[in-house]
C-alpha atoms as a PDB file:
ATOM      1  CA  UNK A   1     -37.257   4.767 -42.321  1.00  0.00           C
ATOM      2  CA  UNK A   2     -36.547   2.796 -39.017  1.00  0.00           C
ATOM      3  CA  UNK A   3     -40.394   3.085 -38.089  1.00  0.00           C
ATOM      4  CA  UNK A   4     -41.663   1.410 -41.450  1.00  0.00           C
ATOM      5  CA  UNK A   5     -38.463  -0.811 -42.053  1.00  0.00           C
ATOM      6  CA  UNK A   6     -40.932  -3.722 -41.147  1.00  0.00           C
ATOM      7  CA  UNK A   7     -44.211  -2.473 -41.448  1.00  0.00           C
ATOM      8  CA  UNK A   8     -46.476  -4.233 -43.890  1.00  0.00           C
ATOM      9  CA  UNK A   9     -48.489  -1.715 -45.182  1.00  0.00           C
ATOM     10  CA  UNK A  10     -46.201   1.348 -45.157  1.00  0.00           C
ATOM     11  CA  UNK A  11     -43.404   1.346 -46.951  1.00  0.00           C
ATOM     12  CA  UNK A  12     -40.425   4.233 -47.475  1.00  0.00           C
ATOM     13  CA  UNK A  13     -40.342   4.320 -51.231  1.00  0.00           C
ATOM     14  CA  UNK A  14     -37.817   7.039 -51.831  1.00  0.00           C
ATOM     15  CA  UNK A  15     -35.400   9.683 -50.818  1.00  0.00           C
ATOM     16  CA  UNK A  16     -35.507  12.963 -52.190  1.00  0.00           C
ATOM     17  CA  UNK A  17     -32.832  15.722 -51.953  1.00  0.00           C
ATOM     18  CA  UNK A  18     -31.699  18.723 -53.262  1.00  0.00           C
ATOM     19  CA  UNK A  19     -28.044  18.403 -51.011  1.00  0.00           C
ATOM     20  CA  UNK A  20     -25.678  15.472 -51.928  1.00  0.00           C
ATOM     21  CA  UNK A  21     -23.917  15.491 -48.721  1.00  0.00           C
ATOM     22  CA  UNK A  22     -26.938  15.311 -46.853  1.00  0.00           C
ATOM     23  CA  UNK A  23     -26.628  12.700 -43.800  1.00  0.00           C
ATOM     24  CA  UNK A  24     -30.265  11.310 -45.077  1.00  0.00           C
ATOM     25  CA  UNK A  25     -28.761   9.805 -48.513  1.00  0.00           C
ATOM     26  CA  UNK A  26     -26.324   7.791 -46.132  1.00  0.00           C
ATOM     27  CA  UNK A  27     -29.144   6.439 -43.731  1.00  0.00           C
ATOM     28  CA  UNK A  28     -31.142   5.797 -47.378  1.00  0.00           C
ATOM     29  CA  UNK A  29     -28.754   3.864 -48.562  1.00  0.00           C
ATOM     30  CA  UNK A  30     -28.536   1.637 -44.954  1.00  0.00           C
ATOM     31  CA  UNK A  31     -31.832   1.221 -45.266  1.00  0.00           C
ATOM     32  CA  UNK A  32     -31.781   0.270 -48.578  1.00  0.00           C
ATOM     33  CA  UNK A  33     -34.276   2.951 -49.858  1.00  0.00           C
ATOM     34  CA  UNK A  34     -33.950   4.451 -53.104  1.00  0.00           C
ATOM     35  CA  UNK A  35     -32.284   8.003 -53.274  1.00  0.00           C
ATOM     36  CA  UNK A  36     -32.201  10.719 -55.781  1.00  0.00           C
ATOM     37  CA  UNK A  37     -30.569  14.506 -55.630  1.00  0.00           C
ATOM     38  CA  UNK A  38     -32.390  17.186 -57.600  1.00  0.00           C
ATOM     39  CA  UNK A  39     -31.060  20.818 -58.236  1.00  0.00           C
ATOM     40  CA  UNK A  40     -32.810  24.353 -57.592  1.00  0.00           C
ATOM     41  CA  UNK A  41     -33.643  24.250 -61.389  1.00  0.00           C
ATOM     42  CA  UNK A  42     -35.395  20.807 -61.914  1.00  0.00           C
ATOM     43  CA  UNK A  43     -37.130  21.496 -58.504  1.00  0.00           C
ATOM     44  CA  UNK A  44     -38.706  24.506 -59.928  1.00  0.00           C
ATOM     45  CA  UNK A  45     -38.296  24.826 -63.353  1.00  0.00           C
ATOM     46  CA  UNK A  46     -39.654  20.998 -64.861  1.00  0.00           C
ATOM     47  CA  UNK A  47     -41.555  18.416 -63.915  1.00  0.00           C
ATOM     48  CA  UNK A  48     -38.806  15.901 -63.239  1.00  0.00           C
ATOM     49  CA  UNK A  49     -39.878  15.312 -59.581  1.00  0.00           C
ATOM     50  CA  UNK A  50     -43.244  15.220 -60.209  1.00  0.00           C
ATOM     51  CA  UNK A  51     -42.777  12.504 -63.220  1.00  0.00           C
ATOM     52  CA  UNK A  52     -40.584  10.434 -60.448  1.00  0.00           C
ATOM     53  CA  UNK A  53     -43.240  10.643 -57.912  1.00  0.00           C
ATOM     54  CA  UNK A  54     -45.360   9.153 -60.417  1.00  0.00           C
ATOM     55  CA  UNK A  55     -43.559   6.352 -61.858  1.00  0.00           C
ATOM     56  CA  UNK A  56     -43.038   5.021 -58.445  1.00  0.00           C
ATOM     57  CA  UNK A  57     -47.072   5.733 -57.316  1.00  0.00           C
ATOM     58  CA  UNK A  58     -45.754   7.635 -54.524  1.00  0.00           C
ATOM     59  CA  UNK A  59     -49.264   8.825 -51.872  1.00  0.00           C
ATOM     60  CA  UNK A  60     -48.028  11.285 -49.414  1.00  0.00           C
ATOM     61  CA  UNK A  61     -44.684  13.453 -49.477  1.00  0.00           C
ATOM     62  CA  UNK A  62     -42.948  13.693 -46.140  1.00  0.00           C
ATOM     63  CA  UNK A  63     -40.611  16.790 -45.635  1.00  0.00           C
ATOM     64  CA  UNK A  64     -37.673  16.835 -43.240  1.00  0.00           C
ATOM     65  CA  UNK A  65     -35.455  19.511 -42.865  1.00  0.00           C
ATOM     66  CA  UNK A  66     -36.435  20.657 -46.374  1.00  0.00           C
ATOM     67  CA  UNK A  67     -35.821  24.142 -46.270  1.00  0.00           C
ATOM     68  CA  UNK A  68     -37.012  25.511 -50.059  1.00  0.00           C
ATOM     69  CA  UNK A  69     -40.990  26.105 -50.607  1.00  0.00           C
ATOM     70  CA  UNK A  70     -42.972  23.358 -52.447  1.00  0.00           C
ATOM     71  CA  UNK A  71     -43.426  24.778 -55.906  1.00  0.00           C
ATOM     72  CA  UNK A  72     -47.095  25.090 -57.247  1.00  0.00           C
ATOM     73  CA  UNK A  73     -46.984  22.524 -59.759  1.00  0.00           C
ATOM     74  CA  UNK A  74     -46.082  19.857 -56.899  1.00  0.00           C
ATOM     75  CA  UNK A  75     -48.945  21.296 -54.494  1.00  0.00           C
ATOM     76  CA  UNK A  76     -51.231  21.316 -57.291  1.00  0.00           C
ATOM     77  CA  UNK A  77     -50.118  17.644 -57.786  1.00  0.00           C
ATOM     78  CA  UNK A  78     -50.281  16.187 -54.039  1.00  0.00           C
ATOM     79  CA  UNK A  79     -53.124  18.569 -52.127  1.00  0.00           C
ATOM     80  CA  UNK A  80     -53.221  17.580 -49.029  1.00  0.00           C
ATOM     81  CA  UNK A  81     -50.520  14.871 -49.875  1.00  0.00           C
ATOM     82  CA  UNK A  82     -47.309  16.703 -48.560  1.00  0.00           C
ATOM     83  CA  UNK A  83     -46.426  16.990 -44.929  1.00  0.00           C
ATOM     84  CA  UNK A  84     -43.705  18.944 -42.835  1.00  0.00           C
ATOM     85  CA  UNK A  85     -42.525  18.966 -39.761  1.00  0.00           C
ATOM     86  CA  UNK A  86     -41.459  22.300 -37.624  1.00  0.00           C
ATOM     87  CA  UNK A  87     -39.336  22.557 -34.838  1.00  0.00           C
ATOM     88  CA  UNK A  88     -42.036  24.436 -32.904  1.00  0.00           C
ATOM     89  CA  UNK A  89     -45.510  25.504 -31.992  1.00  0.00           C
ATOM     90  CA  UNK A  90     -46.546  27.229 -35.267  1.00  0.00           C
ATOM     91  CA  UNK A  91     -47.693  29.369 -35.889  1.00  0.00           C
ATOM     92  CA  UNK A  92     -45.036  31.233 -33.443  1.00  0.00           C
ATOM     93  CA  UNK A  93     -41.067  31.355 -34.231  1.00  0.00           C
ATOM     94  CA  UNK A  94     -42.506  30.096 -37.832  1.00  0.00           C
ATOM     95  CA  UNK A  95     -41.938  31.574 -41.725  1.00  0.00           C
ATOM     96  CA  UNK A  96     -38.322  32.156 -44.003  1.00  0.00           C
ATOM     97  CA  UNK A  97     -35.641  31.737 -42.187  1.00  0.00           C
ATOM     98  CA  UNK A  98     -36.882  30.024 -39.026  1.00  0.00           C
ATOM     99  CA  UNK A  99     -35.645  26.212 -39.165  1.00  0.00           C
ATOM    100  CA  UNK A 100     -33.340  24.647 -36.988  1.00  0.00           C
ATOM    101  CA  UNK A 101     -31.125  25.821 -34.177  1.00  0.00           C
ATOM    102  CA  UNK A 102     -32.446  29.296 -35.435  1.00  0.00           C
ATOM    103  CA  UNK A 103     -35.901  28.582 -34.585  1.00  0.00           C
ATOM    104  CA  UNK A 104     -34.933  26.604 -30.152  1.00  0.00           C
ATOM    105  CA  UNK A 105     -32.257  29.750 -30.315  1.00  0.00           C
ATOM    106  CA  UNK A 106     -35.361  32.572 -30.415  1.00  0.00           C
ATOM    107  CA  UNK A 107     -37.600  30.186 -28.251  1.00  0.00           C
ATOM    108  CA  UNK A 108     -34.891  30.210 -25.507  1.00  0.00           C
ATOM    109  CA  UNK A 109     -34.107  33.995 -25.996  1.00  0.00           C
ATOM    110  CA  UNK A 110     -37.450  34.847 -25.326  1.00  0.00           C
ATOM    111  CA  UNK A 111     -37.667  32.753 -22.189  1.00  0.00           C
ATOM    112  CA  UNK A 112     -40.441  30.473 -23.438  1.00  0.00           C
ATOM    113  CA  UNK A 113     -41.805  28.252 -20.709  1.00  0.00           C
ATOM    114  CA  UNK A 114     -42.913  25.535 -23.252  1.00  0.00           C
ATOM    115  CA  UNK A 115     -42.282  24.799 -26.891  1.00  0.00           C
ATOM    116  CA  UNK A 116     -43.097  21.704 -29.141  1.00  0.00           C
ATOM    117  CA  UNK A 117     -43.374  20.258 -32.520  1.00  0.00           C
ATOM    118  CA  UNK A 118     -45.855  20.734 -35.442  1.00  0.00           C
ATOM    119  CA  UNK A 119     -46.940  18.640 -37.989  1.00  0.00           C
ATOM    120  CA  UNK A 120     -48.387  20.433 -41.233  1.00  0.00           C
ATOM    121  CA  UNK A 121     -49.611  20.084 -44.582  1.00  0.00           C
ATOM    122  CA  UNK A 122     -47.015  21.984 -47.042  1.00  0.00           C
ATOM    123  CA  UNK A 123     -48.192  24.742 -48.921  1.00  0.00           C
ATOM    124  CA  UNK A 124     -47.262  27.958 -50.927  1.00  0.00           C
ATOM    125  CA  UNK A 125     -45.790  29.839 -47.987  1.00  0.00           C
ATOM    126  CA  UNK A 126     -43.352  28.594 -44.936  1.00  0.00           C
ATOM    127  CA  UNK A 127     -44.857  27.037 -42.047  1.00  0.00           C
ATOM    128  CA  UNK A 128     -48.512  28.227 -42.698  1.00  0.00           C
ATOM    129  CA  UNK A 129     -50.142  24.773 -44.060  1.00  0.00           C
ATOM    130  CA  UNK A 130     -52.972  23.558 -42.112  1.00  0.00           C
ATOM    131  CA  UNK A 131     -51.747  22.175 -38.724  1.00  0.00           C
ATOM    132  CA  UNK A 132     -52.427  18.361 -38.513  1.00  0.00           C
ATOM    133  CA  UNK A 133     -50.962  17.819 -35.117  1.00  0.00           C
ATOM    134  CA  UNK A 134     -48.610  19.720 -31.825  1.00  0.00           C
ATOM    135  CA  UNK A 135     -46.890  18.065 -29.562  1.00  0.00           C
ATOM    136  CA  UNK A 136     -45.613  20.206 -26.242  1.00  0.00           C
ATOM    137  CA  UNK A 137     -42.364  19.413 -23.639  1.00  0.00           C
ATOM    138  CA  UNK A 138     -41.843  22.099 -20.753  1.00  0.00           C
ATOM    139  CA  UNK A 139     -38.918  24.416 -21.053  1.00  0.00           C
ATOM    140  CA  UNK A 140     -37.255  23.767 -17.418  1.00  0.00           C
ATOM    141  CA  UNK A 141     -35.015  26.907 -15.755  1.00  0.00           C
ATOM    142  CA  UNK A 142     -31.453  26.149 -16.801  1.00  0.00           C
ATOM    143  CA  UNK A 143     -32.481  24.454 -19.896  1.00  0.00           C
ATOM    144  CA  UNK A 144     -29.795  25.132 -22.854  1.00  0.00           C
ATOM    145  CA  UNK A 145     -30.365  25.031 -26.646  1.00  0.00           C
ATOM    146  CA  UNK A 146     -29.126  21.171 -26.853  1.00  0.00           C
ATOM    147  CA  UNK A 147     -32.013  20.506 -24.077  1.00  0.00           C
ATOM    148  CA  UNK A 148     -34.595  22.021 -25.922  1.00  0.00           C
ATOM    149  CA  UNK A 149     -33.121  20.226 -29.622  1.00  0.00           C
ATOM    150  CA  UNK A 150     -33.295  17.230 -28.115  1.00  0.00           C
ATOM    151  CA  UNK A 151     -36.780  17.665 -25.952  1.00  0.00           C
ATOM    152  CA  UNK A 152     -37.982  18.133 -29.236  1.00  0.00           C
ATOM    153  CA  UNK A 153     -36.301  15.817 -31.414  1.00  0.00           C
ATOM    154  CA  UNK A 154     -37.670  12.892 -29.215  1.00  0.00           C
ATOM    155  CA  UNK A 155     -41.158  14.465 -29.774  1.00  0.00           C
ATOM    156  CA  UNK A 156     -40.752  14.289 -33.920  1.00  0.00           C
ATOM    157  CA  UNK A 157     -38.984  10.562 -33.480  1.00  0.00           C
ATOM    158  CA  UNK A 158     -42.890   8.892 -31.695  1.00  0.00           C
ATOM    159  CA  UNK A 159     -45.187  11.499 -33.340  1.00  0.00           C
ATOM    160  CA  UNK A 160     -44.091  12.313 -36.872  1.00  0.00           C
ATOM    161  CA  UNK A 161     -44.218   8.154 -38.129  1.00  0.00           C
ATOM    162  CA  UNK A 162     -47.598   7.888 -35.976  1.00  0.00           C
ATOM    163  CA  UNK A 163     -49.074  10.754 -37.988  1.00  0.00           C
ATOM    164  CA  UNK A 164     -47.522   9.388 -41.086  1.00  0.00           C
ATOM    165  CA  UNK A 165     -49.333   6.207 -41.227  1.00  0.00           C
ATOM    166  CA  UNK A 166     -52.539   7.672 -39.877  1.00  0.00           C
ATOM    167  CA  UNK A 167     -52.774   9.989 -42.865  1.00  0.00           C
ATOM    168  CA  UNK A 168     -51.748   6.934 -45.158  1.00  0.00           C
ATOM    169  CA  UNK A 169     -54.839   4.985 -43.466  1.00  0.00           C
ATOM    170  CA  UNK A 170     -57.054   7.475 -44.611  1.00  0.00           C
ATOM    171  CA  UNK A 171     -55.937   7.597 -48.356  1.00  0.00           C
END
């Protein structure tokens, strides 16, 4: 939201959750984007999301620490149009369950010596969309799991809006 704020052909038209106490509605609502919370049933079970993404002529879905699969109707809806982001070099320490601390905990318990980001399209299964773009940082000796969070967070924070309005460029 901070990288398109003031861009003028890229613009952050919504915000899309299925947690109400997710941090993301509060920066939203700073940046004056639109929000709305959906449950495990509308996600999967109507078209409710779909008719929303619609109405407001929305061209590429960006995920963010979206943790459910993209139901079929969606993908079948926006192919090609739906991106994530993963906490590491997919397609290792990738898949159900693997988000998060979970994912720099198993990368520094099995002594990695570099890890990174990737940037993929969404699809029926977790993390095994078509890679659009890795990014790499070096895992130093004495590095801790807050090193490595942050080595990578700093990687998602240039590359992720880059990619974003690349991908928009092309629609």
């Amino acid at each position: 939201m901070e990288y398109f704020k003031y861009h003028d052909e890229v613009e952050v038209a919504l915000i899309l959750s299925n947690n109400p106490d997710a941090y993301v509605l509060q920066r939203a609502d700073n940046f004056e984007v639109p929000t709305h919370v959906f449950d495990r049933y509308a996600f999967y079970e109507t078209d409710e999301i779909i008719q929303l993404l619609d109405k407001l002529q929305i061209d590429l879905i960006v995920l963010a620490g979206f943790l459910w699969l993209v139901p079929t109707n969606l993908l079948q809806k926006f192919p090609n149009k739906i991106i994530n982001i993963h906490p590491a070099l997919l397609p290792a320490y990738g898949g159900k369950g693997m988000y998060g601390d979970r994912v720099h905990q198993a990368i520094l318990d099995a002594g990695e010596e570099e890890s990174g980001i990737t940037i993929h399209f969404a699809n029926a299964q977790f993390d095994e969309g078509e890679i659009i773009h890795q990014a790499r940082f070096r895992i130093e000796p004495g590095d801790t799991l807050e090193v490595i969070k942050f080595k990578g967070q700093q990687l998602e924070h240039v590359h992720y809006p880059k990619i974003i309005e690349s991908l928009l460029k092309k629609m």
